[in-house]
Protein backbone atom coordinates (compact mmCIF):
# COMPACT_ATOMS: atom_id res chain seq x y z
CA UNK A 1 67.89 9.47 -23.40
CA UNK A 2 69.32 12.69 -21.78
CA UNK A 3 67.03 15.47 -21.97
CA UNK A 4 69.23 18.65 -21.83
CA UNK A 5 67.55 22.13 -21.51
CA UNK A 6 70.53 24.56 -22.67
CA UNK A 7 73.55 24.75 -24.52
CA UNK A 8 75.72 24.71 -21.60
CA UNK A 9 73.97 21.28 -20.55
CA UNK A 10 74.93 19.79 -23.74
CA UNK A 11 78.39 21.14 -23.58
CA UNK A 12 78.87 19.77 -19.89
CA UNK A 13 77.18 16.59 -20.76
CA UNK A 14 79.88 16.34 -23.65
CA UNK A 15 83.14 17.63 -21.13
CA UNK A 16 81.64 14.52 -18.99
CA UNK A 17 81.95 12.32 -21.34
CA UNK A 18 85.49 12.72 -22.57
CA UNK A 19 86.18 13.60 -19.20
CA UNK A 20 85.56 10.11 -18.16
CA UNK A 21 87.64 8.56 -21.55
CA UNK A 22 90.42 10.37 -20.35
CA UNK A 23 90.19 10.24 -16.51
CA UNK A 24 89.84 13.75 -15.93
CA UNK A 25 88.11 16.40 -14.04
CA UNK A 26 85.18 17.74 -16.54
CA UNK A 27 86.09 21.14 -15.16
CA UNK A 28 89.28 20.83 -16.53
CA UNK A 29 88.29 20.52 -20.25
CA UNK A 30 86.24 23.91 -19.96
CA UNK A 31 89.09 25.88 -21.83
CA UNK A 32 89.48 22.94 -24.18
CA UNK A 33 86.28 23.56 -26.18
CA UNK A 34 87.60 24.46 -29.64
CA UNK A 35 90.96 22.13 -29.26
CA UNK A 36 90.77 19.16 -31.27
CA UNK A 37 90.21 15.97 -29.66
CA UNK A 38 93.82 14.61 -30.14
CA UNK A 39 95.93 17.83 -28.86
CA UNK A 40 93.01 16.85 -26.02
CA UNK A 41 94.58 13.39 -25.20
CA UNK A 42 91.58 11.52 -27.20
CA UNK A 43 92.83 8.75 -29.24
CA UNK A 44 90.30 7.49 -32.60
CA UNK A 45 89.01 4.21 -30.61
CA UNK A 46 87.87 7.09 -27.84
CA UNK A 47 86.61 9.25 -29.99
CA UNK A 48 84.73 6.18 -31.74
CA UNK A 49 83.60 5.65 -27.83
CA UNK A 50 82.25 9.30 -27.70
CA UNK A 51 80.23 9.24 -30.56
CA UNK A 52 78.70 5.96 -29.28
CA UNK A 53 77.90 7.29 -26.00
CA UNK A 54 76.62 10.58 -27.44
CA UNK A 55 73.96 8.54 -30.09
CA UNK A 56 73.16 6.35 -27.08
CA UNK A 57 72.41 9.32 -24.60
CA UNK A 58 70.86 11.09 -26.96
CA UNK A 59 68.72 8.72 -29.47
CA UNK A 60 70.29 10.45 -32.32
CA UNK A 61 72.44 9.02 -35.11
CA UNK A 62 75.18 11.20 -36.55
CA UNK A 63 75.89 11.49 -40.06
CA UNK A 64 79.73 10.06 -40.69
CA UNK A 65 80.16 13.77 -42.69
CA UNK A 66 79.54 15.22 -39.22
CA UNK A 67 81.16 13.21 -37.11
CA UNK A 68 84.41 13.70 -39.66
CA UNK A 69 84.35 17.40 -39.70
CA UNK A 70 83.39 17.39 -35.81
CA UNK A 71 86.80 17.47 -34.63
CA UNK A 72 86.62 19.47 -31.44
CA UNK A 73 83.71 19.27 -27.81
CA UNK A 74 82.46 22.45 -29.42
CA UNK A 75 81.91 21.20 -32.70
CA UNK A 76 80.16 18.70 -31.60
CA UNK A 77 77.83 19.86 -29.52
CA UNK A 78 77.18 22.03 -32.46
CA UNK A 79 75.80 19.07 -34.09
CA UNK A 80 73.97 17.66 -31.18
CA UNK A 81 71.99 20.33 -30.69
């Protein structure tokens, strides 16, 4: 379980993560924020793959309303925190 102390730790934590999907930098997805996950290069089975990793990490368990309106890193982190 990730224990993250700010908002910018989530929002790094959550750049790593699709970061890694997409075989990236994570500093390269700091302007991407508020773009939505497919202009990002995410496809739905690695988006699916997000979400996982993010419940895992974080011993939470999204709400499928969330998750649908969560379509950008920002947004989500949003509803991590």
């Amino acid at each position: 379980m990730q224990a993250l102390s700010s908002d910018s730790d989530v929002e790094a934590w959550v750049r790593g993560v699709v970061a890694d999907l997409l075989r990236l930098e994570e500093v390269s997805l700091v302007d991407q924020m508020d773009t939505p996950y497919m202009a990002v290069g995410l496809d739905s089975l690695d988006a699916v793959e997000m979400i996982i990793s993010i419940e895992e990490d974080f011993d939470i368990q999204l709400d499928d309303d969330i998750i649908e309106q969560c379509n950008t890193m920002k947004l989500l982190c949003q509803a991590v925190r």
